[in-house]
Protein backbone atom coordinates (compact mmCIF):
# COMPACT_ATOMS: atom_id res chain seq x y z
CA UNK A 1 123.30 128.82 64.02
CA UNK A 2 123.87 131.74 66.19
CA UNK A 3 120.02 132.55 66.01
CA UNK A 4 119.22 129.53 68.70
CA UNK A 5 121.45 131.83 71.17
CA UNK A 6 119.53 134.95 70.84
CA UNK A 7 116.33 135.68 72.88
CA UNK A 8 114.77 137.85 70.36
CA UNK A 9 114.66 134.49 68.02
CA UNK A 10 112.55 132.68 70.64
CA UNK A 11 110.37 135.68 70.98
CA UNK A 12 109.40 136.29 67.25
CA UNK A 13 109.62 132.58 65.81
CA UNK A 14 109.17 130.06 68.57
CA UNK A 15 105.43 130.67 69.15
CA UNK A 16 104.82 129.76 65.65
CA UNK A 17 107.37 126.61 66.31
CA UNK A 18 104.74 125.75 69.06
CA UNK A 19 101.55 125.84 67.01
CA UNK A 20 103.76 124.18 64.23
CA UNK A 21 104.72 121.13 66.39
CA UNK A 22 100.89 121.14 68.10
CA UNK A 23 99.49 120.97 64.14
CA UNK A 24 101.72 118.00 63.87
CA UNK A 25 100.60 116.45 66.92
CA UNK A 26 96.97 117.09 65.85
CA UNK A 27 96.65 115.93 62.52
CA UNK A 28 98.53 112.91 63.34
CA UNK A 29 96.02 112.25 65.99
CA UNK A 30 93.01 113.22 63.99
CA UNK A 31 94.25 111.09 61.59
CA UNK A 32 94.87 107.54 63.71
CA UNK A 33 91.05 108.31 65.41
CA UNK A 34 89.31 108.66 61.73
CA UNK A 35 91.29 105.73 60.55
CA UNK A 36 89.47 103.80 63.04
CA UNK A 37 86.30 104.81 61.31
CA UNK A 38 85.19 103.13 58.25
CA UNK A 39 83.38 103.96 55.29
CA UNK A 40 80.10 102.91 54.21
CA UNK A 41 81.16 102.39 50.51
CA UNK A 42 83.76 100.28 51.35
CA UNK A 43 86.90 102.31 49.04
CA UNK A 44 90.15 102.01 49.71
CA UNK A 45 91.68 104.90 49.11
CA UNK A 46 93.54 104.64 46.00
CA UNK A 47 89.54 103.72 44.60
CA UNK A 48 88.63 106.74 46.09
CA UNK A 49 91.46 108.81 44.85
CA UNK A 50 90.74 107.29 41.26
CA UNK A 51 86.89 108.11 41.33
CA UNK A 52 87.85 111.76 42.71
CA UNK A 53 90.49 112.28 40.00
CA UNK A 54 87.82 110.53 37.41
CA UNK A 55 85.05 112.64 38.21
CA UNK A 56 87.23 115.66 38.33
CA UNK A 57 88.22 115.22 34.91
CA UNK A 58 91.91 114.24 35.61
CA UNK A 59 93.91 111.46 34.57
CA UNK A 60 96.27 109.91 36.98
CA UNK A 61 98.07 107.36 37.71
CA UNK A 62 98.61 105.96 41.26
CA UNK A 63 101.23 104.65 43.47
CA UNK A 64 102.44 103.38 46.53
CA UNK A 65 105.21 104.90 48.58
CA UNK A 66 106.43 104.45 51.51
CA UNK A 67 106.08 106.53 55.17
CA UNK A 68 103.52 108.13 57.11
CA UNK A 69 101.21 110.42 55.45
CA UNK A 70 103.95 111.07 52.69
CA UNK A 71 100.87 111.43 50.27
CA UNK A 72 101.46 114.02 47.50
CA UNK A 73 100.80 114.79 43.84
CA UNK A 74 103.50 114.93 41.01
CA UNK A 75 102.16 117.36 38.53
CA UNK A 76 105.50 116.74 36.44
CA UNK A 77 104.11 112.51 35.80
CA UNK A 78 100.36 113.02 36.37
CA UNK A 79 101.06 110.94 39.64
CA UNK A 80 99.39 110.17 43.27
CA UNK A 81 102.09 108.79 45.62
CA UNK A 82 99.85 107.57 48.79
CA UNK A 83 101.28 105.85 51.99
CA UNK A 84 99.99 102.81 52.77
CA UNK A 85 98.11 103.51 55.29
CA UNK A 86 96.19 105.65 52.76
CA UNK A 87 96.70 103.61 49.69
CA UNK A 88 95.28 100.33 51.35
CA UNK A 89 92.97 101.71 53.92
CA UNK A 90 89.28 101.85 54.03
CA UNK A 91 88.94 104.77 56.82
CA UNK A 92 87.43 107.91 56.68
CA UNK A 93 90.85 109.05 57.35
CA UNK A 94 92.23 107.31 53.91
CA UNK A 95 89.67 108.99 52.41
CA UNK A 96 89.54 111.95 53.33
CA UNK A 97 93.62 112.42 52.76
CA UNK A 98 93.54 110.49 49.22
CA UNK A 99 90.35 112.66 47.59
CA UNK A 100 92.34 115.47 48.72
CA UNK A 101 95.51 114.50 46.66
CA UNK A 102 93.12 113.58 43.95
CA UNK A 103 91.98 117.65 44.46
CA UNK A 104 95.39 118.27 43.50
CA UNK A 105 95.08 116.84 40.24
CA UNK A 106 91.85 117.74 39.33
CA UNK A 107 93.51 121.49 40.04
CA UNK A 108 95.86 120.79 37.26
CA UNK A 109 93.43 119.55 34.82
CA UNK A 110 91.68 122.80 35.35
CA UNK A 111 94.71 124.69 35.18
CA UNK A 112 94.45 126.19 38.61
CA UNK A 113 96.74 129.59 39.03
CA UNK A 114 98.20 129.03 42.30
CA UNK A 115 99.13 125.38 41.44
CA UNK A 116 100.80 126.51 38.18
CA UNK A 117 102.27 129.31 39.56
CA UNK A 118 103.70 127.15 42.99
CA UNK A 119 104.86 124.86 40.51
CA UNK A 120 107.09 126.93 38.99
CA UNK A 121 108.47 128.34 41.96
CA UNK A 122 109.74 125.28 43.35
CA UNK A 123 113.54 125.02 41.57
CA UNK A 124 114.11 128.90 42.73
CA UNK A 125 112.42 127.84 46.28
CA UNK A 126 114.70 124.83 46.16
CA UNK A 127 117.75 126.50 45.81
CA UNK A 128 116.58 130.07 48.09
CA UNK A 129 116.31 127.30 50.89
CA UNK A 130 119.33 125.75 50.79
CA UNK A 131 121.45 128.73 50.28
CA UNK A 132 119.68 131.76 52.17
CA UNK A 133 121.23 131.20 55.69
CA UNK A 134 124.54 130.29 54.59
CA UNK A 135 124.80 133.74 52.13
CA UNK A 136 123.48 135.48 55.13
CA UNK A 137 125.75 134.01 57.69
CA UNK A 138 129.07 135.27 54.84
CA UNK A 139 127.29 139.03 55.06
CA UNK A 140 127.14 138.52 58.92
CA UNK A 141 131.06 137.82 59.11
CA UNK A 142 132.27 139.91 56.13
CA UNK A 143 130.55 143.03 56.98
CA UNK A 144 128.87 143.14 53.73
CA UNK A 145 125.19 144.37 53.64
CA UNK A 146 124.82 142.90 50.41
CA UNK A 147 125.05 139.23 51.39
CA UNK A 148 122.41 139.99 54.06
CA UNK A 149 120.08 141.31 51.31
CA UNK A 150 120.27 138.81 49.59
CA UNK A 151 120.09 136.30 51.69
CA UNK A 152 117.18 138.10 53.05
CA UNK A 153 115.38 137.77 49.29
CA UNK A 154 116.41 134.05 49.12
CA UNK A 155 114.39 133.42 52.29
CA UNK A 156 112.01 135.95 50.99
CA UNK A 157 111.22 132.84 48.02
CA UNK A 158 110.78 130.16 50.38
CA UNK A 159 108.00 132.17 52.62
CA UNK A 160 106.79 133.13 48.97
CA UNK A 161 105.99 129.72 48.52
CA UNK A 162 104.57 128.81 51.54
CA UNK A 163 102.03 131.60 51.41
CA UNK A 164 101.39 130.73 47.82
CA UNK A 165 100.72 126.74 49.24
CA UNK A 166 97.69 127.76 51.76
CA UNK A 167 95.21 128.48 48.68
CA UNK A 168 96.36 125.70 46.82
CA UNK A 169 95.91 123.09 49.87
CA UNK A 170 92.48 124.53 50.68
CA UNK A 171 91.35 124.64 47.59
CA UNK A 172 92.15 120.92 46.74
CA UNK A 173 90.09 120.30 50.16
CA UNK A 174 87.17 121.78 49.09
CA UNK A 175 87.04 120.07 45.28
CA UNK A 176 87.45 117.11 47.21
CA UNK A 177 84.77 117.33 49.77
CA UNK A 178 82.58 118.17 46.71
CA UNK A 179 83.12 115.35 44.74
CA UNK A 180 83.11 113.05 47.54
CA UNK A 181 79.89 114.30 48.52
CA UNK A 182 78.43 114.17 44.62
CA UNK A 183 79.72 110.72 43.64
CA UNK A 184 78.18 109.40 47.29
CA UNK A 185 81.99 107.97 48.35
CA UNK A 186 81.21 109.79 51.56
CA UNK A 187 77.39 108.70 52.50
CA UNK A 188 76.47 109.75 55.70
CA UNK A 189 76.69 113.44 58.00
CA UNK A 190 78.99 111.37 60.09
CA UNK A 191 81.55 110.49 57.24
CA UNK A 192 81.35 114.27 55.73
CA UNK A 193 82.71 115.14 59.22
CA UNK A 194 85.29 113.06 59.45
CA UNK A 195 86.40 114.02 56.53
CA UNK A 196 86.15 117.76 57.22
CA UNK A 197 88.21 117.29 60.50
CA UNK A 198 90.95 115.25 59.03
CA UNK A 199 91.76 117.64 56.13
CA UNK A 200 91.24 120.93 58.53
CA UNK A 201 93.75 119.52 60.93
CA UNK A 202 96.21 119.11 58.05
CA UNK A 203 95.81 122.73 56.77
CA UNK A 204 96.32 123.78 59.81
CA UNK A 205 100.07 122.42 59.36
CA UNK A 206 100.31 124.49 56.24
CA UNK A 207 98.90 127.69 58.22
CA UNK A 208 101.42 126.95 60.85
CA UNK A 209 104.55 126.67 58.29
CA UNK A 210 103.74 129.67 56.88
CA UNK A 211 103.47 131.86 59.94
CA UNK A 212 106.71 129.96 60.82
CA UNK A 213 107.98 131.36 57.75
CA UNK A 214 106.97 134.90 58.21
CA UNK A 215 108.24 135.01 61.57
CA UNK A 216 111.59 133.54 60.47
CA UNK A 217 111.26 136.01 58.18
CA UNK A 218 110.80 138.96 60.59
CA UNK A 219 113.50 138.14 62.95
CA UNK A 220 116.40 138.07 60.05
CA UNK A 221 115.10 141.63 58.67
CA UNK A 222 115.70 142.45 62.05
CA UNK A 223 118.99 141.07 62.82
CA UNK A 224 119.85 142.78 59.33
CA UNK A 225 118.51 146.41 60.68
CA UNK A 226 120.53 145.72 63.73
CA UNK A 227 123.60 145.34 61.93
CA UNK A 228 123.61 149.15 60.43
């Protein structure tokens, strides 16, 4: 879009596009070192993910799917999707990412607000970010302030959402570090770490999103004001 030709877009949003694409780099990374690093109970990570989601109260079933760290949890079928590297592995890394999906669930079990309330966002957010740019690109060439507003509010949804996702991912984190450190999956000070460093490096890509957001945010309010 005509946004990758203005200077002013590079200014507000691509800093956060750096420290977006560095997250990636880094949790990928953090990831492939800690899945060189087993565990001394021997779990795979769907075992783990089970005893996490078990001692958390939740009942789950788990699956396979395919990709890399394409782990999530469907709170619509009470499911954990893992990759396989996850699913099958016996890292500190498969852990670490499995107990935190498991964290997910054990959030709905308890009825967590953020998760219920992310949860219903999702078919607005779905729509908002499919249709915000191109409703904002029909105000640009009509004229009509309208179409920029609300274009400007469907956007608005979308970084809604992806503010609403930090307390949700760093909660799950912290139930599972908990319960991997109360059921004795993780054993040892060295393990705990891991652990800790593989699931901050992946909420840092869920900090960087949403500052990405934000910023994408800012420069379209912006190029709205500009147009009066």
């Amino acid at each position: 879009m005509f946004a990758l030709f203005d200077p002013w877009y590079w200014l507000i949003v691509g800093p956060t596009m750096a420290i977006a694409a560095f997250a990636s780099m880094r949790v990928k990374s953090t990831f492939n070192r800690y899945s060189q690093v087993g565990v001394r109970s021997g779990m795979t990570g769907a075992q783990a993910a089970a005893a996490v989601a078990r001692a958390g109260g939740a009942q789950v079933s788990i699956e396979r799917v395919g990709g890399f760290l394409s782990d999530h949890y469907d709170p619509r079928s009470k499911t954990l999707r893992l990759s396989p590297q996850v699913y099958d592995g016996r890292s500190v890394a498969s852990i670490a990412v499995a107990a935190h999906e498991a964290g997910h669930a054990i959030q709905d079990v308890k009825n967590y607000a953020f998760l219920n309330f992310r949860s219903a966002m999702v078919p607005v957010t779905q729509i908002g970010s499919n249709l915000w740019i191109w409703v904002f690109f029909a105000g640009m060439l009509m004229q009509f302030k309208a179409l920029l507003m609300i274009g400007i509010v469907l956007l608005g949804f979308t970084v809604l959402f992806q503010l609403v996702t930090l307390p949700v991912e760093f909660d799950a984190s912290s139930r599972a570090k908990a319960v991997l450190a109360e059921t004795g999956i993780v054993a040892t000070q060295e393990e705990a770490q891991g652990v800790s460093k593989v699931l901050g490096a992946a909420a840092m890509t869920y900090v960087a999103g949403a500052l990405t957001a934000l910023a994408t945010l800012a420069y379209y309010i912006m190029v709205m004001n500009r147009r009066d």
